[in-house]
Protein backbone atom coordinates (compact mmCIF):
# COMPACT_ATOMS: atom_id res chain seq x y z
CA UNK A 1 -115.63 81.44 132.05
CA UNK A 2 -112.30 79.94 133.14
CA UNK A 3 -111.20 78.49 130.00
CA UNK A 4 -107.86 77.06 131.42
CA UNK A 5 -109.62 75.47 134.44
CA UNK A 6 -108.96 71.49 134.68
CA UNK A 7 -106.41 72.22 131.93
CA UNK A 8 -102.67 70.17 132.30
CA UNK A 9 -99.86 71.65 131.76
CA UNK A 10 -95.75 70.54 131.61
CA UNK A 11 -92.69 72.87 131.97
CA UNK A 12 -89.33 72.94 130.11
CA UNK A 13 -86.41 74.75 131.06
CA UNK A 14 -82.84 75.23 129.70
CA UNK A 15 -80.40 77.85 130.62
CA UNK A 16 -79.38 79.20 133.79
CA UNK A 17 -80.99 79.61 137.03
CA UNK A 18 -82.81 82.59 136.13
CA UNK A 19 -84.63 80.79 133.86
CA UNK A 20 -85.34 78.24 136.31
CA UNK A 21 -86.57 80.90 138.66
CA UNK A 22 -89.32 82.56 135.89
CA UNK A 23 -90.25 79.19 135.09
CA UNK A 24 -91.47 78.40 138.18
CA UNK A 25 -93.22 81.92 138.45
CA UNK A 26 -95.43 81.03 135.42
CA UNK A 27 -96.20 77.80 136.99
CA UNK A 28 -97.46 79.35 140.29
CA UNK A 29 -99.49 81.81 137.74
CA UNK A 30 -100.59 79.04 135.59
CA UNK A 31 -101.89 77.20 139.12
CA UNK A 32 -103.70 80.08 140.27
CA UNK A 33 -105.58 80.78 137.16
CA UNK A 34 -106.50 76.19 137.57
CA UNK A 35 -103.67 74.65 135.47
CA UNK A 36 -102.78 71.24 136.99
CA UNK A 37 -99.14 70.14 136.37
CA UNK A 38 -99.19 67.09 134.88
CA UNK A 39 -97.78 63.63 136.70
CA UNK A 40 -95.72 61.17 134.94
CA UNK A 41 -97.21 59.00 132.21
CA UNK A 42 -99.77 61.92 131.51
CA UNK A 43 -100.57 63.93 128.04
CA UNK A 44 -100.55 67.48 128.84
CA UNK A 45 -102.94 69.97 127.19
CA UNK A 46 -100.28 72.95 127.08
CA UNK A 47 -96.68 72.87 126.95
CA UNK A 48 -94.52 75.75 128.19
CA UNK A 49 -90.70 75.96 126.86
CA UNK A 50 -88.68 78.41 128.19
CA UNK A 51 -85.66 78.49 125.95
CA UNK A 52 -81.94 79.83 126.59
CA UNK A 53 -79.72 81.28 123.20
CA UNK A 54 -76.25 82.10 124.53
CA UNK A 55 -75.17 79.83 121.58
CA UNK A 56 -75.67 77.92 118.96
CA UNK A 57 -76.02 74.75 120.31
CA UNK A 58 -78.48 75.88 122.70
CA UNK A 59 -80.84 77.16 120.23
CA UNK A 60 -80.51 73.98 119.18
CA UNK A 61 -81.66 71.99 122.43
CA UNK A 62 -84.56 73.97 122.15
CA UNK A 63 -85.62 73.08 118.72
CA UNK A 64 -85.13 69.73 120.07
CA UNK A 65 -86.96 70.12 123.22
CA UNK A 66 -89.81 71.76 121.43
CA UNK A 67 -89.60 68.49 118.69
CA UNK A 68 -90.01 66.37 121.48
CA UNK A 69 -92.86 68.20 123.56
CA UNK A 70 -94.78 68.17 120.36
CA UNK A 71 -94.83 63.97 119.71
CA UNK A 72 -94.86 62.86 123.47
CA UNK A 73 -98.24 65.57 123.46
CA UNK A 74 -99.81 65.12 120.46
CA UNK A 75 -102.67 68.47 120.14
CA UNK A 76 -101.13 70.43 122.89
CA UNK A 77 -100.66 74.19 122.88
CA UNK A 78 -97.16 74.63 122.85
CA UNK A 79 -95.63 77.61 124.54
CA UNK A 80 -92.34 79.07 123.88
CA UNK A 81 -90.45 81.43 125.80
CA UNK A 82 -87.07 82.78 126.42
CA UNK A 83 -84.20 84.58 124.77
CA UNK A 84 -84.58 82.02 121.94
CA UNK A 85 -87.95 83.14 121.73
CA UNK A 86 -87.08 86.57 122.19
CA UNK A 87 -83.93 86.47 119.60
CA UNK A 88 -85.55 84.48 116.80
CA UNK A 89 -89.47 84.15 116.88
CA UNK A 90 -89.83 83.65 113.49
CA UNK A 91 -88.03 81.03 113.46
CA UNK A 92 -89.54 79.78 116.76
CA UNK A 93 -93.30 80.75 115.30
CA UNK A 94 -92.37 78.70 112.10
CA UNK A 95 -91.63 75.53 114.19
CA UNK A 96 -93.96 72.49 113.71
CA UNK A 97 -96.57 72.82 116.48
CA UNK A 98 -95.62 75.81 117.56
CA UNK A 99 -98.44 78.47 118.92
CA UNK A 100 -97.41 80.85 120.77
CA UNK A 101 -94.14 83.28 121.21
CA UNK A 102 -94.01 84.98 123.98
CA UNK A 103 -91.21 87.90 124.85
CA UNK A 104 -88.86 88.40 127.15
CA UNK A 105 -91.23 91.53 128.17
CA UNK A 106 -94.31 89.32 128.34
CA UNK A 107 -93.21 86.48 130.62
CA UNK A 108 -95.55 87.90 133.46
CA UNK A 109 -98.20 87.67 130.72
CA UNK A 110 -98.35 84.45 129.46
CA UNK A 111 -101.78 83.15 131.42
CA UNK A 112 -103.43 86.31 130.02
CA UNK A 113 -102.20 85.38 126.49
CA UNK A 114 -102.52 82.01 126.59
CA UNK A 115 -106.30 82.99 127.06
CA UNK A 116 -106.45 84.87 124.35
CA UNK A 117 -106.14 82.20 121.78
CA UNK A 118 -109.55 80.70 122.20
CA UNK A 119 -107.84 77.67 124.04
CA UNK A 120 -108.40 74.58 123.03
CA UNK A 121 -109.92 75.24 119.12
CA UNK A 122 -106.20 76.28 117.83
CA UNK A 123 -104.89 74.29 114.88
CA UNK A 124 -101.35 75.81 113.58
CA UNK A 125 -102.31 79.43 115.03
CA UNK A 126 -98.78 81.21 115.52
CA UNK A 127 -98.86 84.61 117.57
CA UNK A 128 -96.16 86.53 118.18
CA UNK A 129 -95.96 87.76 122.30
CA UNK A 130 -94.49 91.19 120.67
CA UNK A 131 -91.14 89.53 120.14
CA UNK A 132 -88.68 91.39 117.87
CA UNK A 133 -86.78 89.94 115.53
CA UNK A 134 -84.82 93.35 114.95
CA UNK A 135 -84.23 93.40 119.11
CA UNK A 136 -80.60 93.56 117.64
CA UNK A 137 -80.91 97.05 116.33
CA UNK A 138 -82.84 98.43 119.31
CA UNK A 139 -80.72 97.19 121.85
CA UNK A 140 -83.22 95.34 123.59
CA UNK A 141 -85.18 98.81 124.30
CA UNK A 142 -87.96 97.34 124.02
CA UNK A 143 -87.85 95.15 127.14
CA UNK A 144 -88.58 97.17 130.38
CA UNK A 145 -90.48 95.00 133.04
CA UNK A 146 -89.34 93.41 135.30
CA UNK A 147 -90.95 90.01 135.70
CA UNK A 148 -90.58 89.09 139.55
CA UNK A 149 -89.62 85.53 140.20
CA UNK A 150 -88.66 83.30 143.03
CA UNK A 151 -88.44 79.48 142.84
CA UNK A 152 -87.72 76.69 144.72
CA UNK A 153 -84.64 73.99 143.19
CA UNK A 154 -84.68 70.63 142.96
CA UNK A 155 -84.08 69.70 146.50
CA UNK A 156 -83.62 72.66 148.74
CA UNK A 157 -82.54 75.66 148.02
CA UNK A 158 -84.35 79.00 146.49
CA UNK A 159 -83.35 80.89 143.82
CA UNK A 160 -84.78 84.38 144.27
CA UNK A 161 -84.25 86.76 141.27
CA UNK A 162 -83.17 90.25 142.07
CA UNK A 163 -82.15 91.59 138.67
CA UNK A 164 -82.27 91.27 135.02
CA UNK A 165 -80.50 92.70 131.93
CA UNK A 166 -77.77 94.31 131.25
CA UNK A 167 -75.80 97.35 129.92
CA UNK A 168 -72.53 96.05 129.22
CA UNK A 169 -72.69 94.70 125.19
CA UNK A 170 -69.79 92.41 126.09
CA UNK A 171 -68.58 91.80 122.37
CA UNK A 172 -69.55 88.15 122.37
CA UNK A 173 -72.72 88.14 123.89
CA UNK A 174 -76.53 88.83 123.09
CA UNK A 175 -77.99 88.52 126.89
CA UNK A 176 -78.52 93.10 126.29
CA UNK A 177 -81.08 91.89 122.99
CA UNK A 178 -82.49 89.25 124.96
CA UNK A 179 -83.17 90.38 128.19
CA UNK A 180 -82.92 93.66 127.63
CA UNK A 181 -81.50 96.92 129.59
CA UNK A 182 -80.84 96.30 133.26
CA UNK A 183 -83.86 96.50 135.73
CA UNK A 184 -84.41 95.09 139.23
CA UNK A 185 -87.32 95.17 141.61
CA UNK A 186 -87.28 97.18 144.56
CA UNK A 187 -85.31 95.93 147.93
CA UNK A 188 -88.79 95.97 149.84
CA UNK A 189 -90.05 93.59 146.98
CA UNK A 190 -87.21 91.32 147.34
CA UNK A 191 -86.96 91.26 151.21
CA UNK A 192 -90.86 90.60 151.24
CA UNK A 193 -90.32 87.88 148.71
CA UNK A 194 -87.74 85.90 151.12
CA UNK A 195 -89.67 86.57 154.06
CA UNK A 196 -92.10 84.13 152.37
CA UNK A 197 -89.47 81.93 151.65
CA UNK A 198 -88.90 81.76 155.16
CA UNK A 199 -92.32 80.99 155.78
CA UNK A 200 -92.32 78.26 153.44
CA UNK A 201 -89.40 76.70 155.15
CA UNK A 202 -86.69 77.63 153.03
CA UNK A 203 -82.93 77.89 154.37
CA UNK A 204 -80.80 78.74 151.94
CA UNK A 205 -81.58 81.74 149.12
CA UNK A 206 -79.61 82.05 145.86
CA UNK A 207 -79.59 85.30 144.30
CA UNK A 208 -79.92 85.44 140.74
CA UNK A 209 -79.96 88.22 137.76
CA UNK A 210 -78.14 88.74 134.58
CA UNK A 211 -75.57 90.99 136.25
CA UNK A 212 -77.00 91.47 139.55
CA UNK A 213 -73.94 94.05 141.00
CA UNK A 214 -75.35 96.53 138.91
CA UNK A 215 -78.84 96.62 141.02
CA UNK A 216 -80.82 99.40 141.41
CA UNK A 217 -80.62 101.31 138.35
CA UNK A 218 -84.52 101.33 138.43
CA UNK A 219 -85.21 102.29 142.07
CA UNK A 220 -82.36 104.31 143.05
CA UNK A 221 -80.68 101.72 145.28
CA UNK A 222 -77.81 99.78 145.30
CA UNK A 223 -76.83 96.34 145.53
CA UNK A 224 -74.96 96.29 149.29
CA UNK A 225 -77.83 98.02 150.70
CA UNK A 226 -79.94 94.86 149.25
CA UNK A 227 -77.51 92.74 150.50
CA UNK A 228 -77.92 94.46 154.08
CA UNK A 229 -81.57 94.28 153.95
CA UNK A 230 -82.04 90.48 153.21
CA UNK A 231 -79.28 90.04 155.76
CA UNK A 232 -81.88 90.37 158.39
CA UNK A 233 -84.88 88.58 157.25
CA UNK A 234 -85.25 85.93 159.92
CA UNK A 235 -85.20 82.37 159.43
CA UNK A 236 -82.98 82.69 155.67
CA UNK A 237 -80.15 80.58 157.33
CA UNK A 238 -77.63 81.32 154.11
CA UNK A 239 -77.41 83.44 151.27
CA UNK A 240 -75.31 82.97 147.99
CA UNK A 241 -75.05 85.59 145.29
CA UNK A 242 -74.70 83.77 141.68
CA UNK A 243 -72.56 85.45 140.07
CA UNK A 244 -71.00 89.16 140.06
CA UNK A 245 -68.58 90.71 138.06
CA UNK A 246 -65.33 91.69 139.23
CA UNK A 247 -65.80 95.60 138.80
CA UNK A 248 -68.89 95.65 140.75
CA UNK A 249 -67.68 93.33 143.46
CA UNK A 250 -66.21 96.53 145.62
CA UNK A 251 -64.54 96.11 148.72
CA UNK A 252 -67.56 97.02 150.84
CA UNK A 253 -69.92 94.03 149.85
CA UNK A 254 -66.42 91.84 150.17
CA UNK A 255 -66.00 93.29 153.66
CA UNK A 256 -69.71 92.90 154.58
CA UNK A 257 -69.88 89.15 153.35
CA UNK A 258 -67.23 88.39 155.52
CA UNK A 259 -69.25 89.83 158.89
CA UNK A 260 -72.39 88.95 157.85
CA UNK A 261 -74.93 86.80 159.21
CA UNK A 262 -76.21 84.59 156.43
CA UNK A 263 -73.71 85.55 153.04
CA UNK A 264 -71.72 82.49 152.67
CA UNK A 265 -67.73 82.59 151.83
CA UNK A 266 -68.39 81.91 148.14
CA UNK A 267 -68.26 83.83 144.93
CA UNK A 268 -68.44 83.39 141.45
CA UNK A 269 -67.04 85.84 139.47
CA UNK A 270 -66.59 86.07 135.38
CA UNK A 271 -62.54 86.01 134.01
CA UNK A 272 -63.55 85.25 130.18
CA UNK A 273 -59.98 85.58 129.49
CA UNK A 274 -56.72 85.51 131.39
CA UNK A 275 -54.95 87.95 128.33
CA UNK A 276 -55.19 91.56 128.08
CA UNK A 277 -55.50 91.48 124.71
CA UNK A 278 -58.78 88.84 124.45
CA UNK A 279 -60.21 91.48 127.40
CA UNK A 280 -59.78 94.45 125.38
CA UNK A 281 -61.06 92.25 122.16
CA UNK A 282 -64.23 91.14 124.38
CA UNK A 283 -65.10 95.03 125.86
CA UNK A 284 -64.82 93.43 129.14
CA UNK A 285 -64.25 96.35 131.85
CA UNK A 286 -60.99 95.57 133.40
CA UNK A 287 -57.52 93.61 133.20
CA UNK A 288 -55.85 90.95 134.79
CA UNK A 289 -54.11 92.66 136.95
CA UNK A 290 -57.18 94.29 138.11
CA UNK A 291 -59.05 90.76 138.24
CA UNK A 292 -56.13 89.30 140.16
CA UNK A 293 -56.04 92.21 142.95
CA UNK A 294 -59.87 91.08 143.56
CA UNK A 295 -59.18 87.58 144.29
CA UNK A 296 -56.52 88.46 146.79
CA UNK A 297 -59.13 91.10 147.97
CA UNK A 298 -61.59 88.29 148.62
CA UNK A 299 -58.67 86.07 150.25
CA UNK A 300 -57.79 88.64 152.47
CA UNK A 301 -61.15 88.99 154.28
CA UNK A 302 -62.44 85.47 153.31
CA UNK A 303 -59.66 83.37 153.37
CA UNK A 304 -62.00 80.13 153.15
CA UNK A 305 -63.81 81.16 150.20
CA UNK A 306 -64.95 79.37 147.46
CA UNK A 307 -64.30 81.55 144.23
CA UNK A 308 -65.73 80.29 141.54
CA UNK A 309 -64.75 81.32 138.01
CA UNK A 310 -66.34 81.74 134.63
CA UNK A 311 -64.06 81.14 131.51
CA UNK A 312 -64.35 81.63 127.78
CA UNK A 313 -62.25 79.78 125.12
CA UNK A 314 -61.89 80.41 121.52
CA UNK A 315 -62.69 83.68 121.30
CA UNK A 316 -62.70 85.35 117.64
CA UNK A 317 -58.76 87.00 117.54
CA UNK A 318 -57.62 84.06 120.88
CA UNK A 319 -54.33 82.82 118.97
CA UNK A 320 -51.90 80.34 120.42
CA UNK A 321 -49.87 82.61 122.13
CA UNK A 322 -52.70 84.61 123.82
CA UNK A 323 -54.63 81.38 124.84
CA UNK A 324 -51.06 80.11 126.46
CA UNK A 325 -50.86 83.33 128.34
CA UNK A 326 -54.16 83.20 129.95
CA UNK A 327 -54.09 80.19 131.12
CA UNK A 328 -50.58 80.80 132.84
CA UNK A 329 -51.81 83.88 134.48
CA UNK A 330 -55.21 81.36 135.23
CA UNK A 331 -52.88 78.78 136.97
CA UNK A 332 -51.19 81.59 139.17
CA UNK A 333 -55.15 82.27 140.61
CA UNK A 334 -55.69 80.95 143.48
CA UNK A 335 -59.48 80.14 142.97
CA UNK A 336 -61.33 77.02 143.72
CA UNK A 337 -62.89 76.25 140.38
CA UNK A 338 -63.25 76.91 136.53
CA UNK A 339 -66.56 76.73 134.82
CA UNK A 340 -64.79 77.05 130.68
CA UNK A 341 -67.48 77.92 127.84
CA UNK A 342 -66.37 77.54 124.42
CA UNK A 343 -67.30 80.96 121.78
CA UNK A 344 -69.77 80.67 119.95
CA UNK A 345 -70.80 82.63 117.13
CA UNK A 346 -73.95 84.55 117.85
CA UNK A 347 -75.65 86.98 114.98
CA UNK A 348 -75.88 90.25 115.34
CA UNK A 349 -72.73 90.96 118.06
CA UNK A 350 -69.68 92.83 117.26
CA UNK A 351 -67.43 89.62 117.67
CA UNK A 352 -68.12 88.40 114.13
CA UNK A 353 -66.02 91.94 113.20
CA UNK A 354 -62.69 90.23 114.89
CA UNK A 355 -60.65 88.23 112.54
CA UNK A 356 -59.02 85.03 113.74
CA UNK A 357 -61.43 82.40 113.88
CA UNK A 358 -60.83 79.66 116.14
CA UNK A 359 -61.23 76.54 115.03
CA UNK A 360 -63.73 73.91 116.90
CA UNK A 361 -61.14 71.41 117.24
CA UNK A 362 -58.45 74.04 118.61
CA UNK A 363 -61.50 75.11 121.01
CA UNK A 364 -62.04 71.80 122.43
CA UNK A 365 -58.38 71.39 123.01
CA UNK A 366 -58.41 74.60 124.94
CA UNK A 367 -61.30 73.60 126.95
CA UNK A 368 -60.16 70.46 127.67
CA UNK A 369 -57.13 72.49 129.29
CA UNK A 370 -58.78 74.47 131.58
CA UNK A 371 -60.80 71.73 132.68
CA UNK A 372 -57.95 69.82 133.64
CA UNK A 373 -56.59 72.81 135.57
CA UNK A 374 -59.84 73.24 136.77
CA UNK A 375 -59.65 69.74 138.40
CA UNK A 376 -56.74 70.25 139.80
CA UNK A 377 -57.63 74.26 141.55
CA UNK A 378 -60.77 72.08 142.80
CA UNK A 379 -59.32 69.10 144.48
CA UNK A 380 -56.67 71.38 146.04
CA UNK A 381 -59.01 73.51 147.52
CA UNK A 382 -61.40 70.34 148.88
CA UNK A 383 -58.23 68.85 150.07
CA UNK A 384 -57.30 71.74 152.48
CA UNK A 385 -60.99 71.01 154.60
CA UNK A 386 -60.00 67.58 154.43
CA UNK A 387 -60.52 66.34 158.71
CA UNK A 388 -62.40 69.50 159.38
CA UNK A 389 -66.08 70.04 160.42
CA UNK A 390 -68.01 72.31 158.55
CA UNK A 391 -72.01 73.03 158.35
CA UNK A 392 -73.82 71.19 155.79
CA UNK A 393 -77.26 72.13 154.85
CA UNK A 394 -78.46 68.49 154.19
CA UNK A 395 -80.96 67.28 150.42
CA UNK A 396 -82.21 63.89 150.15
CA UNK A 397 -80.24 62.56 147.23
CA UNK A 398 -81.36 60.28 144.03
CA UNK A 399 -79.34 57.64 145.22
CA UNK A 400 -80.63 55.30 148.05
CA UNK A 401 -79.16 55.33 151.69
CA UNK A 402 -77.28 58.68 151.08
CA UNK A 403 -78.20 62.52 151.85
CA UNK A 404 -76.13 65.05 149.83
CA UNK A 405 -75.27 69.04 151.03
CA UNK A 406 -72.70 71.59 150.63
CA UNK A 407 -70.30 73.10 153.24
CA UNK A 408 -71.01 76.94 153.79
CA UNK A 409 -68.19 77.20 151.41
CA UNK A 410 -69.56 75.29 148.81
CA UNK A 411 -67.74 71.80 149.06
CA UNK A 412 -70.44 69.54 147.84
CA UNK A 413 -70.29 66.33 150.63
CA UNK A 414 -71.58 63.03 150.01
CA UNK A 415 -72.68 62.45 154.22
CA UNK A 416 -72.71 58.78 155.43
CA UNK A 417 -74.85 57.90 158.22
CA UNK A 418 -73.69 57.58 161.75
CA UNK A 419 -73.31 54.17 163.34
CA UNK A 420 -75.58 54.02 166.02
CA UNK A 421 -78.63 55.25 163.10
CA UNK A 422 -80.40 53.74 160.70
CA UNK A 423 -82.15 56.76 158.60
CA UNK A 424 -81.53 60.37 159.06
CA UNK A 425 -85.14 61.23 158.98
CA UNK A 426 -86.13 64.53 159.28
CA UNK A 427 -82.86 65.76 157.95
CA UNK A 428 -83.19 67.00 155.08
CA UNK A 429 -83.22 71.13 154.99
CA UNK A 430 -81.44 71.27 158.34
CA UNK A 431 -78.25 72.75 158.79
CA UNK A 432 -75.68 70.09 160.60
CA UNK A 433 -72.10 70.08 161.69
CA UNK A 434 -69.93 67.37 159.11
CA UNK A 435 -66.97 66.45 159.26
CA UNK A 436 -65.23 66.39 156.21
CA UNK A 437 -63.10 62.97 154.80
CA UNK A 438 -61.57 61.58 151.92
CA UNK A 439 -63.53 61.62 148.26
CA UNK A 440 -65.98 60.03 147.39
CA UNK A 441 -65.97 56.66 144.60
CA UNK A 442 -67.73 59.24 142.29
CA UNK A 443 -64.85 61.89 142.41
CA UNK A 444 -67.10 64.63 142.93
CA UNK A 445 -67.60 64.92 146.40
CA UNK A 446 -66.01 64.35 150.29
CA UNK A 447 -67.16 61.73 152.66
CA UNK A 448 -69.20 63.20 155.24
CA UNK A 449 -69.68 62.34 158.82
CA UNK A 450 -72.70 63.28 160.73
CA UNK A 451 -72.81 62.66 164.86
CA UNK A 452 -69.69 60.66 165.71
């Protein structure tokens, strides 16, 4: 007997894309095995939360989310997930309504477990998915699947996941105790997996992982022959790769993106800190000099690229003097964007060792900084496509009347409709020559013109 048949269910994610990705995994599972996603205005029977921990406050939104969940459904089975889950699942278990944890090892299990409660008769019945509260001591050992994923955004593009965990033990970070060692399925997997997403339709793929450079650890591959094999799946029109960091990104995969068919001129790669010093305090594996000969590596065979770049302020041991020399060497960059995080204190990682706390007023005037300068490293790189026509893979937008997209180089474009048309029907996932105006009312965005 089917006991999950006719069931409804609702989905909750926070984090990054990856958790977006697995998300939408367990809702294909939960599908198969006759779980109905519940429509607006409904009361679902079983609530699935998969949670994100890379700091405090977002342990927080998910003691919030999971608050919430459990008043707007009143009796559901609430589900919780994730590397809050994984991190802290007594303290997830020992939340009001709160019925099942479920590990970072055990994502690919949850219908099975789910089962197993005797679903619906469960009043207060916590079970822990083999979660670890002492993950910090094993390393995250204990998590060895990989949980295959592939998911479909918002509007159009697919996120397919190609790698999780990691090795590193960055000083400031718990992602090794939460997701574990790094692991990756196998490039056949992965190229079958977007040859479906080319049956469904899909243009545009986003690779995603915890630190998906160092692919193939499990199946004795590497990470440009991946990149060579999804290259010539037919009908993937673009492929971006999430993020990579800057030791892994060798010249080769550089050199390939820039002949390759579908990888599009756009990077994101992780700083954390423009000083020496916060480097060597985070265990991050090179130096700025070494950081800054990689974005001139990308410029020379991409000169149109969009660089992305991840940022951390605060740090335990940042002073004044070491935050004011990253962010000179940071202005000297020439990338197209900052994405600044402020430190946050995580149990259990060697960071709490470093003396010099940072307060979180000095941390907001830091970030506040390097979002300025970020503004200014974006709007100088929009402003240089300013008049030119670029391809826009076209997404119905929120907003009446308008169709969003971004360039192949990631300039997001706000397109207005030609004169002689009255709807661009039909457009949305197609690829179209745009060319590029002024910005938009919003700020975030250039004009876009489609067929005049």
């Amino acid at each position: 007997m089917n006991v999950l048949k006719g069931k409804k269910a609702v989905y909750y994610t926070l984090g990054c894309k990856l958790n977006f990705a697995e998300t939408s995994t367990i809702e294909q599972k939960m599908k198969a095995a006759g779980v109905e996603t519940i429509s607006n205005g409904e009361v679902a029977d079983i609530c699935i939360i998969n949670t994100c921990s890379v700091t405090e406050v977002a342990d927080s939104k998910s003691r919030q989310v999971i608050s919430r969940l459990r008043r707007r459904h009143p009796g559901a089975l609430i589900v919780v997930t994730g590397c809050y889950a994984q991190l802290r699942p007594e303290q997830v278990a020992s939340l009001s309504g709160v019925s099942l944890v479920v590990g970072a090892g055990q994502k690919g299990e949850i219908v099975n477990l789910i089962e197993n409660l005797s679903f619906p008769s469960l009043e207060k019945q916590k079970v822990n998915g083999q979660c670890s509260s002492q993950n910090l001591d094993t390393g995250g050992a204990m998590i060895n699947k990989f949980f295959p994923s592939c998911a479909c955004g918002e509007r159009t593009r697919f996120f397919l996941k190609v790698q999780d965990g990691c090795d590193y033990y960055c000083t400031y970070c718990t992602i090794p105790f939460a997701r574990g060692r790094s692991r990756n399925g196998s490039i056949a997997s992965l190229v079958k997996q977007a040859e479906e997403v080319a049956q469904q339709g899909g243009k545009e793929i986003v690779l995603t992982g915890v630190n998906i450079g160092d692919f193939g650890k499990t199946t004795s591959e590497s990470f440009i022959d991946l990149l060579r094999a999804l290259d010539k799946v037919e009908g993937i029109e673009r492929y971006r790769i999430s993020s990579i960091e800057p030791n892994l990104l060798t010249e080769e995969i550089i050199r390939f993106c820039a002949q390759s068919r579908a990888f599009m001129p756009h990077f994101h790669i992780p700083l954390q800190s423009g000083s020496d010093e916060v480097l060597r305090l985070m265990h991050r594996r090179y130096d700025t000099a070494f950081f800054a000969r990689k974005i001139e590596e990308v410029r020379q065979y991409i000169p149109d690229a969009f660089i992305g770049v991840d940022v951390i302020v605060g740090m335990r041991g940042e002073t004044d003097e070491l935050f004011a020399k990253g962010r000179t060497f940071m202005e000297k960059l020439p990338v197209s964007q900052y994405h600044v995080f402020s430190y946050s204190e995580r149990p259990g990682t060697k960071a709490l060792d470093i003396p010099g706390i940072v307060t979180p007023a000095r941390k907001h005037e830091r970030s506040q900084q390097i979002l300025v300068l970020s503004d200014e490293k974006l709007h100088t790189y929009y402003n240089i496509y300013k008049g030119q026509t670029r391809p826009v893979l076209l997404e119905h937008s929120r907003k009446a009347g308008v169709m969003h997209g971004f360039t192949d180089n990631y300039i997001k474009v706000e397109v207005k409709f030609p004169s002689n048309s009255l709807s661009m029907g039909g457009k949305d996932n197609t690829i179209v020559p745009i060319r590029l105006g002024e910005w938009n009312k919003a700020g975030d965005a250039l004009i876009g013109y489609w067929g005049d």
